[in-house]
Protein backbone atom coordinates (compact mmCIF):
# COMPACT_ATOMS: atom_id res chain seq x y z
CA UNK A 1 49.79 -44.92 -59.96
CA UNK A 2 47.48 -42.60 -58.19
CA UNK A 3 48.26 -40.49 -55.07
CA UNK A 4 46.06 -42.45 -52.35
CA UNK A 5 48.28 -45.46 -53.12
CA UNK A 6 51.31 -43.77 -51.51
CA UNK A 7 51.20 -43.04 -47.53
CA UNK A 8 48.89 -45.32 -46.54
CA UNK A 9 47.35 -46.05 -42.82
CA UNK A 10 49.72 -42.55 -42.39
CA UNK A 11 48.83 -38.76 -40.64
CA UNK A 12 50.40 -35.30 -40.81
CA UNK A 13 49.64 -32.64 -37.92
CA UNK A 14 51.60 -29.18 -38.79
CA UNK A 15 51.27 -25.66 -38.40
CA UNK A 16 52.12 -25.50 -42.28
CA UNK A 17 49.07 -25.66 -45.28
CA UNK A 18 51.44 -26.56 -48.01
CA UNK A 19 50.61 -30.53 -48.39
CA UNK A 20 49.36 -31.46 -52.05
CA UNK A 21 48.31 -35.03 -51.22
CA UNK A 22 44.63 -35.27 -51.71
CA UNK A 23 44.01 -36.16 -48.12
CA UNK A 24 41.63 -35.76 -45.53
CA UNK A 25 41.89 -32.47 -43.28
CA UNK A 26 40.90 -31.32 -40.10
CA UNK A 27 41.84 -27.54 -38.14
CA UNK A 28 42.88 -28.39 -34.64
CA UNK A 29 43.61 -24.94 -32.90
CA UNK A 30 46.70 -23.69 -35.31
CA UNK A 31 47.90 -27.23 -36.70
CA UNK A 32 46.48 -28.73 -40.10
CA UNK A 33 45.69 -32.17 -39.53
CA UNK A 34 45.93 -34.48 -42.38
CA UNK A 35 45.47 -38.16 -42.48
CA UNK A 36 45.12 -40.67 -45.21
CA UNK A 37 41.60 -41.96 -46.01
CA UNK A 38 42.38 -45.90 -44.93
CA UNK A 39 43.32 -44.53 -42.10
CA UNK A 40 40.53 -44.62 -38.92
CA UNK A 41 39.76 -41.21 -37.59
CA UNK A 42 37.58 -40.52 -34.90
CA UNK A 43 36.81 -36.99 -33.28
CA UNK A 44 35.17 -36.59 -29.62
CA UNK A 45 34.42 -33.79 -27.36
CA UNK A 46 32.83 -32.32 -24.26
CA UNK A 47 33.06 -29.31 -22.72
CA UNK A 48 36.40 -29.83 -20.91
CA UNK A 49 38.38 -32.12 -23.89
CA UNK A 50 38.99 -32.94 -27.90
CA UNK A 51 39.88 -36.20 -28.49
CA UNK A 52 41.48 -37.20 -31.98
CA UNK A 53 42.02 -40.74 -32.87
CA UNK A 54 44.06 -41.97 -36.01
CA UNK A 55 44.25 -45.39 -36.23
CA UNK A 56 42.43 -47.89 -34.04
CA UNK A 57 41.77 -49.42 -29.84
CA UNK A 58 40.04 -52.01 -28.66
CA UNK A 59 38.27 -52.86 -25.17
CA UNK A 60 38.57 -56.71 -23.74
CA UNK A 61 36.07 -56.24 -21.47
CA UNK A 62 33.56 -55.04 -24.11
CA UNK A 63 34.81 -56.10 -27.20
CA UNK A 64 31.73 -55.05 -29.42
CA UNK A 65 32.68 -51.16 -28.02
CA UNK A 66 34.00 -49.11 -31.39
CA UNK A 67 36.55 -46.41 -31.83
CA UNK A 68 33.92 -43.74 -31.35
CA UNK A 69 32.49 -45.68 -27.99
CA UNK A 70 35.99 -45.65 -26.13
CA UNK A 71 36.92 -42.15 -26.71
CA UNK A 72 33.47 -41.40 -25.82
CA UNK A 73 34.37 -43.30 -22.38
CA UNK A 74 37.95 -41.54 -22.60
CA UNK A 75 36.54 -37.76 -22.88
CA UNK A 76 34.86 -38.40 -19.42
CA UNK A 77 38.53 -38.29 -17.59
CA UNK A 78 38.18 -35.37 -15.54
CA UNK A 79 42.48 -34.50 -16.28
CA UNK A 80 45.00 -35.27 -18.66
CA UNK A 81 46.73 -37.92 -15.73
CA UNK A 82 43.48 -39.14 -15.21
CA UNK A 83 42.67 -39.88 -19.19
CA UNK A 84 46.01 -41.63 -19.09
CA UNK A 85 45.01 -43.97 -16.36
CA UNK A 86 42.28 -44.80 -18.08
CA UNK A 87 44.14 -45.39 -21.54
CA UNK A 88 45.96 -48.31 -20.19
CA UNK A 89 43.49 -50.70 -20.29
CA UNK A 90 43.15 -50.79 -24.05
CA UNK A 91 45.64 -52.16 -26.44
CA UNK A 92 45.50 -51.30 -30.44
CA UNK A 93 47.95 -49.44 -32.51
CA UNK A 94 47.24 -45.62 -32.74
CA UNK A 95 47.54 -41.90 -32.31
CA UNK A 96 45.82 -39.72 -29.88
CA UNK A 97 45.58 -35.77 -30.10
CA UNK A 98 44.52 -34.86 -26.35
CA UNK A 99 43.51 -31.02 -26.31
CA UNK A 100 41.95 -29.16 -23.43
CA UNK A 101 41.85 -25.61 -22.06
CA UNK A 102 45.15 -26.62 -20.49
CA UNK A 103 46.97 -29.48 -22.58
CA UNK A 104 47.79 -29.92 -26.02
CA UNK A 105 49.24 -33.05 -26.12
CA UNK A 106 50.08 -36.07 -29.19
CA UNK A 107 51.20 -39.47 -28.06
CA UNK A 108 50.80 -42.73 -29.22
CA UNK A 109 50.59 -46.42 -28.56
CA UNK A 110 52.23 -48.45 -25.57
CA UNK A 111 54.73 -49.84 -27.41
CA UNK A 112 54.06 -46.50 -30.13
CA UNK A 113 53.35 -49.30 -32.93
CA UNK A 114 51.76 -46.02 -34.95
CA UNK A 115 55.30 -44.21 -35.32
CA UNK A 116 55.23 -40.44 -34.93
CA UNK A 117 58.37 -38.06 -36.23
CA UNK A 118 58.40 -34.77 -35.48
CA UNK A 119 60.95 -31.68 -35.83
CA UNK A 120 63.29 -30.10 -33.35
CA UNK A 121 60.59 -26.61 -33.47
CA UNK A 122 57.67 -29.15 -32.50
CA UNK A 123 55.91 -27.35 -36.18
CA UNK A 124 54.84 -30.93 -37.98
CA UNK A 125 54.73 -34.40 -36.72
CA UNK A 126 54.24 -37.40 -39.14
CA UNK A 127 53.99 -41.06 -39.49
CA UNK A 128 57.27 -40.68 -41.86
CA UNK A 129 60.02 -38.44 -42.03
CA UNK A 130 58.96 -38.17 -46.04
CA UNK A 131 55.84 -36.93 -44.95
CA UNK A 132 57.44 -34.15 -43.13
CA UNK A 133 59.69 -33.40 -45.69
CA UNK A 134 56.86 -32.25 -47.97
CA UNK A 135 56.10 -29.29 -45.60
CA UNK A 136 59.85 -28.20 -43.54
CA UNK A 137 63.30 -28.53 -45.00
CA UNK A 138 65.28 -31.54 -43.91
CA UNK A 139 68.71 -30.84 -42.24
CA UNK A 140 71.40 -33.33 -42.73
CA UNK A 141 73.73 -34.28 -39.70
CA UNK A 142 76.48 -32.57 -39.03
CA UNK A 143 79.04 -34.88 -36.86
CA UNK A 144 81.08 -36.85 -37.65
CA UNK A 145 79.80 -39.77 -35.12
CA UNK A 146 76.00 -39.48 -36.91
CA UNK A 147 77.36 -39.11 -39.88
CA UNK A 148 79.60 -42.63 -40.35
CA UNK A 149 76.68 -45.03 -38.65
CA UNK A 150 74.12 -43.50 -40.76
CA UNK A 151 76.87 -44.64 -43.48
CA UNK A 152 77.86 -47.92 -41.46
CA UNK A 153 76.92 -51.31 -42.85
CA UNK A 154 75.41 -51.96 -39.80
CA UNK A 155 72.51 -49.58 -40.16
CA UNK A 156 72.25 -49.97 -43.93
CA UNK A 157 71.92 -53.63 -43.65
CA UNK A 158 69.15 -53.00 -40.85
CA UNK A 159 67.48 -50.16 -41.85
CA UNK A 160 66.41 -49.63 -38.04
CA UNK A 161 66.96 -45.99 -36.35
CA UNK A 162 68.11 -46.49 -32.81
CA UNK A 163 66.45 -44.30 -30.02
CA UNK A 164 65.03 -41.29 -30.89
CA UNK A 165 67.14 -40.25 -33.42
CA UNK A 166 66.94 -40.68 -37.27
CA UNK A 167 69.09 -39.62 -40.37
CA UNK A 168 68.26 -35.50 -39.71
CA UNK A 169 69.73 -33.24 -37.43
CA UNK A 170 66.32 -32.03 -37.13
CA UNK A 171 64.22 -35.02 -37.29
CA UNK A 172 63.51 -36.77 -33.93
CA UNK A 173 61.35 -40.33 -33.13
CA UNK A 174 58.84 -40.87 -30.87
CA UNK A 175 59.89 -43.41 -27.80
CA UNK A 176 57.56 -45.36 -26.28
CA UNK A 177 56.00 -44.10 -22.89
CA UNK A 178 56.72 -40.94 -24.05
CA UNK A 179 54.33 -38.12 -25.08
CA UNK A 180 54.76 -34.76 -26.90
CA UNK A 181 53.24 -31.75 -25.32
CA UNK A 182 52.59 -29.41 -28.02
CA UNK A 183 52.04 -25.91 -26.60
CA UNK A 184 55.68 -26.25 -24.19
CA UNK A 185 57.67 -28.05 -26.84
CA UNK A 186 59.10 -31.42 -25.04
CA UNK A 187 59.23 -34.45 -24.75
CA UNK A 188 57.50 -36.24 -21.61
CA UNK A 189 58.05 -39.60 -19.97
CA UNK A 190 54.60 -40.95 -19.10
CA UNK A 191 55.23 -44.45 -17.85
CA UNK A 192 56.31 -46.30 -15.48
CA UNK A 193 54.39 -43.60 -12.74
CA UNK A 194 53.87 -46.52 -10.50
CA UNK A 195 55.38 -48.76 -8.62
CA UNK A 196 55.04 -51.89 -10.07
CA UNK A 197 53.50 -54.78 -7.83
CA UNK A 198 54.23 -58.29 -7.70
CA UNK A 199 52.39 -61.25 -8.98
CA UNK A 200 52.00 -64.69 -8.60
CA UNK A 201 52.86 -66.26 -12.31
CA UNK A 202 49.12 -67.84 -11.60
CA UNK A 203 47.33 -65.23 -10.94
CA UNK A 204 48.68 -62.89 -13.91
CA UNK A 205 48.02 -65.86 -16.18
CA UNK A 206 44.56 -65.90 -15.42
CA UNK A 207 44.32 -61.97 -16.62
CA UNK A 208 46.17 -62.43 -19.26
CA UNK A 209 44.35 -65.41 -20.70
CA UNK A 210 41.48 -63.07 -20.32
CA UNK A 211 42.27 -60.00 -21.88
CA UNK A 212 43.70 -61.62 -24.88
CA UNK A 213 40.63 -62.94 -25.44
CA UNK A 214 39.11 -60.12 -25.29
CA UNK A 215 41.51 -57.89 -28.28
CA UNK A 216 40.99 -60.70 -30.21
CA UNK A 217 37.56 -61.14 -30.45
CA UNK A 218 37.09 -57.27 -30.00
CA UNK A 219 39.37 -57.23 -33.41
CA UNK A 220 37.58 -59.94 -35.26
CA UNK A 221 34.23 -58.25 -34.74
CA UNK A 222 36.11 -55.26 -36.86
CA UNK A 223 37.03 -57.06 -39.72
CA UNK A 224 38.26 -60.71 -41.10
CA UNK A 225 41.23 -62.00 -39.13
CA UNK A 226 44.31 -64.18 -39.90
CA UNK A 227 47.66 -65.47 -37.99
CA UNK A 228 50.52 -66.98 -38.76
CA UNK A 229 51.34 -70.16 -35.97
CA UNK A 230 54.65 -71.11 -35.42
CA UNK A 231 56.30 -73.81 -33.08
CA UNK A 232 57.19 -70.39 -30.83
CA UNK A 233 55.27 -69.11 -27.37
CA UNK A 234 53.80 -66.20 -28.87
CA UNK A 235 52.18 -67.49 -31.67
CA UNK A 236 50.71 -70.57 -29.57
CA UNK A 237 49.41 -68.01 -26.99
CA UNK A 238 47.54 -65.72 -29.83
CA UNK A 239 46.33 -69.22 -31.45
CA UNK A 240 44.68 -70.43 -28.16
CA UNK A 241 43.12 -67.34 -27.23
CA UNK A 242 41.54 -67.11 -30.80
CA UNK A 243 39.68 -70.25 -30.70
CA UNK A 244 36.33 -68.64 -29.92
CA UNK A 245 36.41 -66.41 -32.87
CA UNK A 246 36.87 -66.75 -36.60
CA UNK A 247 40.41 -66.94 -37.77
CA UNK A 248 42.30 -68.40 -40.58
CA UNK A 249 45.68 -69.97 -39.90
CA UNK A 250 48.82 -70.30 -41.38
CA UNK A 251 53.05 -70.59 -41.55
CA UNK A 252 55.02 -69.50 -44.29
CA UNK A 253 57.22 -71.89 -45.55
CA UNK A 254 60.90 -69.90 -46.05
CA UNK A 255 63.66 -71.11 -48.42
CA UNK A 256 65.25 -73.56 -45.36
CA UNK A 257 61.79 -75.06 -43.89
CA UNK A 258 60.89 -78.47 -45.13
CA UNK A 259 57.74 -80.75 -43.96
CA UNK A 260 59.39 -81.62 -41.16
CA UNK A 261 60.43 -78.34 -39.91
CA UNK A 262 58.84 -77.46 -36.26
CA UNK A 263 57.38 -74.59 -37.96
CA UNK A 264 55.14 -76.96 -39.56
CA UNK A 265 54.80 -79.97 -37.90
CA UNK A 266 53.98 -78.33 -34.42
CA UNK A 267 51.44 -75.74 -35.97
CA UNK A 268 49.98 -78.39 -37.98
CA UNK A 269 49.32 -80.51 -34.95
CA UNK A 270 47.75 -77.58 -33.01
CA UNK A 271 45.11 -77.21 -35.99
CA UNK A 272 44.17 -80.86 -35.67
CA UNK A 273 43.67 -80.84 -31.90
CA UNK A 274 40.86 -78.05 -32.17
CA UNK A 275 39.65 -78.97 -35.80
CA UNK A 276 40.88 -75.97 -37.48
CA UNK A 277 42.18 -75.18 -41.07
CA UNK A 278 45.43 -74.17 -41.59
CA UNK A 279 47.46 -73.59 -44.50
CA UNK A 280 50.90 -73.56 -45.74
CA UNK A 281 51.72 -70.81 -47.91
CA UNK A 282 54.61 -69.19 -50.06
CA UNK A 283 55.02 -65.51 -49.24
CA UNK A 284 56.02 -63.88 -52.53
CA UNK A 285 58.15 -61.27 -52.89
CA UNK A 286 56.73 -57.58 -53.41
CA UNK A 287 56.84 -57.00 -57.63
CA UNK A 288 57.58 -53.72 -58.93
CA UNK A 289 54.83 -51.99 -57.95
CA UNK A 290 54.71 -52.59 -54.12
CA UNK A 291 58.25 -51.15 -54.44
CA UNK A 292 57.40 -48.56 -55.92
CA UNK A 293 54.82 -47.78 -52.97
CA UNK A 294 57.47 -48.84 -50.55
CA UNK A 295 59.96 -46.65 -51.83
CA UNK A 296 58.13 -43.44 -51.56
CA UNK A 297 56.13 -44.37 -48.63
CA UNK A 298 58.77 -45.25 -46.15
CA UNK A 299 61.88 -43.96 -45.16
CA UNK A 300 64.94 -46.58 -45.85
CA UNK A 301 62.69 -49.45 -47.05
CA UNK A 302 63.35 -53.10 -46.80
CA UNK A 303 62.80 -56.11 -49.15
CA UNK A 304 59.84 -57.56 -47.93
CA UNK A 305 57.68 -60.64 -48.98
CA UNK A 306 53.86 -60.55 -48.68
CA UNK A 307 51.15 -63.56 -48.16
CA UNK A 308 48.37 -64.41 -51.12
CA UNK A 309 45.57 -61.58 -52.27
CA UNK A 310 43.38 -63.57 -49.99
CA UNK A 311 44.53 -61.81 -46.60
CA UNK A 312 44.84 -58.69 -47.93
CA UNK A 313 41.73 -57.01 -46.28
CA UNK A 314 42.54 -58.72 -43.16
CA UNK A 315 43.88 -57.93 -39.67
CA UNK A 316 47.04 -59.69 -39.59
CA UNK A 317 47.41 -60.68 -35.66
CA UNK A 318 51.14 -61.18 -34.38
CA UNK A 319 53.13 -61.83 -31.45
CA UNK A 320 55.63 -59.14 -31.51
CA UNK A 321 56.20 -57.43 -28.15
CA UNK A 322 55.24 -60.34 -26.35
CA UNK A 323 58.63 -60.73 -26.65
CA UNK A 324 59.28 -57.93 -23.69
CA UNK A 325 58.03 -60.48 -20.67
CA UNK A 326 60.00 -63.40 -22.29
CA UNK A 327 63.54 -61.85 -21.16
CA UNK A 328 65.12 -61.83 -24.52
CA UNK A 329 68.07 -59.78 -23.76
CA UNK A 330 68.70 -62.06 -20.83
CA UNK A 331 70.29 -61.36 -17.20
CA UNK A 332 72.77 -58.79 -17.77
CA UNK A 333 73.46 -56.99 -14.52
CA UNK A 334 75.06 -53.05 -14.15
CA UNK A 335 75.29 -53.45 -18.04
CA UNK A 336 77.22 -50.64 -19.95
CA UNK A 337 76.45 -48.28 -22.96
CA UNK A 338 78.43 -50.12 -25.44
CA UNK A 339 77.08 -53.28 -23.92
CA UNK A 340 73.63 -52.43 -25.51
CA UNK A 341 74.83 -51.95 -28.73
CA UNK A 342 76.06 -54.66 -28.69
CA UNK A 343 73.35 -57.10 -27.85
CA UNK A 344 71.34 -54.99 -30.80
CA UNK A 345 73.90 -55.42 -33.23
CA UNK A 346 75.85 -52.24 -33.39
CA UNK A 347 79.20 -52.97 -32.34
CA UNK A 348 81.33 -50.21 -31.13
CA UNK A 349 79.86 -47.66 -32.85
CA UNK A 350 80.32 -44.32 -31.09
CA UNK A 351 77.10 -42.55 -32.01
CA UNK A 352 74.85 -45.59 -30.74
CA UNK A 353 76.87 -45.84 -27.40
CA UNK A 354 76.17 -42.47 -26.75
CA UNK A 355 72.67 -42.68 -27.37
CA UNK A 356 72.25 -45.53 -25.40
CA UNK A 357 73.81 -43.76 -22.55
CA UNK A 358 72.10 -40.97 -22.62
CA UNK A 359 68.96 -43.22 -22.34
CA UNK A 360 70.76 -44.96 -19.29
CA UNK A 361 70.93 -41.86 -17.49
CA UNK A 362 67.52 -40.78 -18.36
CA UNK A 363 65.91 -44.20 -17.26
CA UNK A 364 67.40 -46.79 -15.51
CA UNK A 365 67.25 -45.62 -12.05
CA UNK A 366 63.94 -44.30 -12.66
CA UNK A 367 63.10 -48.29 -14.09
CA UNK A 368 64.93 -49.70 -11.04
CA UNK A 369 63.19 -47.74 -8.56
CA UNK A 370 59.61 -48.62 -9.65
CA UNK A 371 60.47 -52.24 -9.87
CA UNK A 372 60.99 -52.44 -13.84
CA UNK A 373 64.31 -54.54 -15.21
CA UNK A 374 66.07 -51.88 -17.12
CA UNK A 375 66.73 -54.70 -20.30
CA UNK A 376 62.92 -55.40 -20.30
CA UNK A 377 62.54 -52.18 -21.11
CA UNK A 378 65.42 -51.67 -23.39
CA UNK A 379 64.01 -54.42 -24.93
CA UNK A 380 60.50 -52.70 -24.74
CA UNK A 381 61.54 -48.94 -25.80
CA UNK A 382 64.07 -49.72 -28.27
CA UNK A 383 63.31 -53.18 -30.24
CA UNK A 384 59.46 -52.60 -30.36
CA UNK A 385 59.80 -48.86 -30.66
CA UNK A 386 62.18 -48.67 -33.53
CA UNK A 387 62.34 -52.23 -35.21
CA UNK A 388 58.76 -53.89 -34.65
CA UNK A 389 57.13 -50.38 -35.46
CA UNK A 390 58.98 -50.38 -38.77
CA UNK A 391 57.62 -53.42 -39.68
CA UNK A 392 53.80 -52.70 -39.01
CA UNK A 393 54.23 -48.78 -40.65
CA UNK A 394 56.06 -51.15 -43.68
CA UNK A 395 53.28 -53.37 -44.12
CA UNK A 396 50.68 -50.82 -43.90
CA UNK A 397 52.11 -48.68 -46.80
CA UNK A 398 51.00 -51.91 -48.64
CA UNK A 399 47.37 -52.16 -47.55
CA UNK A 400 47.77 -54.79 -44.48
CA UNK A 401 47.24 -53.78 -40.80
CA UNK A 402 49.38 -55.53 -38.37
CA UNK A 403 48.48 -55.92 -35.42
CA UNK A 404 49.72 -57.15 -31.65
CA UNK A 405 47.48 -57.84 -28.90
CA UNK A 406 49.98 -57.40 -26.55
CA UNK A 407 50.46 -53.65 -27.09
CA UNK A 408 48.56 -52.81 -24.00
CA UNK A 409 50.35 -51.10 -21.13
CA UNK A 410 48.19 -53.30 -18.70
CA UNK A 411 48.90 -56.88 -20.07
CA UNK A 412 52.25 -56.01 -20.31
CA UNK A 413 52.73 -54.46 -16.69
CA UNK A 414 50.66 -57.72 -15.57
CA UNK A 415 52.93 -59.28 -17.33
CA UNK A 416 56.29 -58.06 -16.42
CA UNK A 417 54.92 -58.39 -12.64
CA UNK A 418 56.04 -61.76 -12.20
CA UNK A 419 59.38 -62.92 -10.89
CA UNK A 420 61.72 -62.53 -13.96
CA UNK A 421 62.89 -65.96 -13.16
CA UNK A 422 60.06 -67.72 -14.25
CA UNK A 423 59.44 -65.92 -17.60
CA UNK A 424 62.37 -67.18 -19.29
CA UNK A 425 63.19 -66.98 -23.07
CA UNK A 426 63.88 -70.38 -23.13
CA UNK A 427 61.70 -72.22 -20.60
CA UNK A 428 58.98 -69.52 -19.38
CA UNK A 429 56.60 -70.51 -16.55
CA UNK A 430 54.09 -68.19 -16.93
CA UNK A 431 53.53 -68.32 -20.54
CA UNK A 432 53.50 -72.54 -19.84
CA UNK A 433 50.98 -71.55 -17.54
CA UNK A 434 48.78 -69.43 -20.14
CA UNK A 435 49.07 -72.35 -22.28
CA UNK A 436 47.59 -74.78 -19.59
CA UNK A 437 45.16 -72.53 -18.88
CA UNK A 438 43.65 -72.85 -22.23
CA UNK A 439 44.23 -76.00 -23.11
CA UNK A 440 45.97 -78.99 -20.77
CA UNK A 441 46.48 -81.06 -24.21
CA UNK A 442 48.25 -78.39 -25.80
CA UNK A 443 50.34 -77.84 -23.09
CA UNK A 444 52.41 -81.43 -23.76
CA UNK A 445 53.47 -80.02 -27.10
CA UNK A 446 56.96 -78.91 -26.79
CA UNK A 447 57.59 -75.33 -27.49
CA UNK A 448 60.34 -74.62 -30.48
CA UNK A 449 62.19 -78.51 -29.56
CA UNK A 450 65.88 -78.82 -31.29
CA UNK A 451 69.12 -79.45 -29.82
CA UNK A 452 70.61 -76.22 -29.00
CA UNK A 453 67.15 -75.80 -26.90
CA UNK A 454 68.14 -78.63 -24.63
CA UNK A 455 71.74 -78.19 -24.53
CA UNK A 456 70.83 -74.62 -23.26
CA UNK A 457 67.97 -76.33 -20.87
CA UNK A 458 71.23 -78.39 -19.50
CA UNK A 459 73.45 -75.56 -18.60
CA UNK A 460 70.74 -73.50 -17.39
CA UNK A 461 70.09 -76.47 -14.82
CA UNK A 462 73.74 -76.13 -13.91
CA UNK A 463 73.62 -72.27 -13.30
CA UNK A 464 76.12 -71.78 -15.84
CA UNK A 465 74.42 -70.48 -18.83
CA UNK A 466 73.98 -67.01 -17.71
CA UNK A 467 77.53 -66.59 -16.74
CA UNK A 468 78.49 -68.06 -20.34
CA UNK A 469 76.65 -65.22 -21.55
CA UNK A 470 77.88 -62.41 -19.60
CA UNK A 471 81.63 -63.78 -20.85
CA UNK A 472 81.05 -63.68 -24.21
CA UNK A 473 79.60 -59.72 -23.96
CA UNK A 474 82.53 -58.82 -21.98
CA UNK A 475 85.14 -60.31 -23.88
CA UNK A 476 83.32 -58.98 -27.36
CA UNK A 477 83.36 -55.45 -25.58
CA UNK A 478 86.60 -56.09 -24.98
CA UNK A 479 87.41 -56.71 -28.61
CA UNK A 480 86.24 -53.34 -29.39
């Protein structure tokens, strides 16, 4: 196999010259930068800034703008605070290198969809910790705690780091909101600066209905488009802001989906309403080869299963991280280290409770202060940092771009604006509301219908579901 089919979509910035890979290279002050050629790059400056972009934004307002026409709107921020202001508007999956006479600065996406590693010295910085390995020595953990859940069966059946740690000592991850300054060697919490300001659920429907128009036809006039529907809010949102633009559709069928499935039937129905095509397809699973790629290209890879040669040079569009303004982890109040490992599937274990509290006393006051739930952004920092950024650097190392409209931190502030009461993960207003906005027929479609849905509708009614909830995590924290 040849070299280029390894690392794909992935960068390398390091003080260090000793990369093989026949990449493409730039010199930014005294850091090599080297990024693989499927992956975007685009290089602005003035007299004040250099901008470096790896990867790709897009502009709802002006979705015909390119790569090259937003940074050139970006270099005109007259400070680093003010360039972030102006960031928020866009959504895509990237990284920027900000330098100026004063800053020297790498940070990524909202929802840092383009993972960046770096080491404890701030020397390299990589979309992979094998990347980095190829320049500085990796150094394995050396307690105990780190040690046994890198070697639990919980993390080896997931595969998912949790906060900003990974397997080395040495070897940190990128958090959302966060960005890296360079030249004084830390870590910085960007976001939330504001105080957040309160919606109506009508009012932040009509934005939202409007700027996800606008990604998606700003990514279709990129490149070819496809998305899988689903009976699910997210997928129905994406699908009804996509109608203007030109799209192919379709579900995979897994091994327990018949005809009847909602999976099916619901997205099926949605085609026929507007007159579009949609398909149901077999995703097959990677052959030799792709694992090959896989397993050199990513650190602790996962079995993964792949649609037909026809989307491959598409942009996949997905609802992951919408998931942040549907209240998934639900209405937990005061909760507790070890109840957040917990809820993500890490029982007990030491070394994640630890983390997790550290990142309590970093953040939550900080979130409850500016008017932010603190499991929103648990929810935010943590799921879509660590496990939905996995899956896009995954499916890149195999030639297809992922991408999620919603990784804009202005939709999703607009978002998370509303009362938290009405954005529910089982009955949420404001997303029912997006829906009518588009479409009033669509809107009479149930959303994901079975019996555990109304059974959970029923005690909701009652006021008793939430307390249900909160037993069960106590008495499983108990257990511990």
């Amino acid at each position: 196999m040849k070299e280029l089919e390894f690392f794909r979509r992935q960068f390398l910035l390091s003080e260090y010259e000793n990369f093989k890979l026949p990449w493409n290279r730039e010199k930014i002050l005294n850091y090599n930068l080297f990024y693989h050629p499927d992956l975007e790059f685009e290089h602005v400056a003035n007299e004040m800034i250099d901008l470096y972009l790896l990867g790709f934004l897009f502009d709802y307002e002006n979705p015909e703008y390119s790569n090259k026409k937003i940074l050139d709107s970006l270099k005109g921020s007259y400070s680093f605070e003010h360039f972030l202001e102006n960031l928020t508007k866009y959504s895509g999956h990237y990284v920027i290198i900000y330098r100026s006479t004063e800053k020297f600065i790498l940070l990524n996406d909202a929802c840092a969809q383009h993972e960046v590693y770096y080491d404890n010295l701030f020397s390299s910085f990589a979309t992979q910790i094998k990347l980095l390995e190829k320049v500085i020595p990796i150094v394995p953990h050396s307690s105990v705690d780190a040690i046994n859940f890198f070697s639990s069966p919980s993390f080896i059946s997931q595969k998912i780091f949790i906060g900003e740690t990974t397997h080395a000592e040495n070897i940190k991850h990128l958090l959302p909101n966060h960005y890296i300054d360079i030249e004084q060697k830390s870590i910085i919490r960007f976001f939330p600066k504001d105080q957040l300001k309160s919606n109506t659920i009508n009012e932040a429907s009509m934005e939202a209905c409007k700027m996800l128009k606008g990604y998606i036809k700003a990514a279709s006039l990129r490149n070819k488009i496809y998305m899988a529907v689903t009976g699910g809010y997210d997928s129905r949102v994406l699908f009804l802001a996509s109608l203007d633009v030109d799209c192919k559709y379709y579900v995979s069928r897994l091994n327990n989906m018949d005809s009847r499935h909602n999976d099916i039937v619901i997205p099926q129905k949605l085609a026929k309403i507007f007159n579009k095509e949609f398909k149901v397809i077999v995703e097959n699973p990677m052959d030799k080869k792709e694992k090959l790629k896989q397993e050199i290209s990513i650190d602790f890879p996962r079995e993964l299963k792949i649609p037909g040669e026809e989307y491959y040079k598409h942009i996949l569009i997905n609802g992951n991280i919408s998931e942040i303004a549907r209240n998934y982890y639900g209405y937990y109040q005061n909760i507790l280290p070890g109840e957040l490992a917990i809820l993500y599937g890490h029982n007990g274990n030491s070394f994640v409770c630890k983390e997790y509290e550290k990142w309590l006393k970093r953040s939550s006051s900080m979130f409850s202060e500016k008017g932010y739930n603190i499991l929103d952004m648990f929810y935010w920092e943590e799921k879509m940092g660590n496990w939905a950024a996995k899956a896009k650097t995954e499916m890149s190392a195999m030639g297809t771009i992922i991408y999620s409209p919603f990784c804009s931190h202005k939709l999703l502030t607009i978002l998370l604006s509303t009362p938290r009461n009405h954005r529910d993960e089982y009955s949420n207003n404001l997303y029912d509301m997006i829906i009518n906005n588009f479409s009033n027929e669509v809107s009479k479609i149930p959303i994901n219908p079975s019996t555990k849905k109304k059974i959970i509708l029923i005690l909701k009614r009652f006021k008793i579901f939430n307390l249900i909830q909160i037993i069960k995590l106590k008495f499983k924290l108990l257990k511990i």
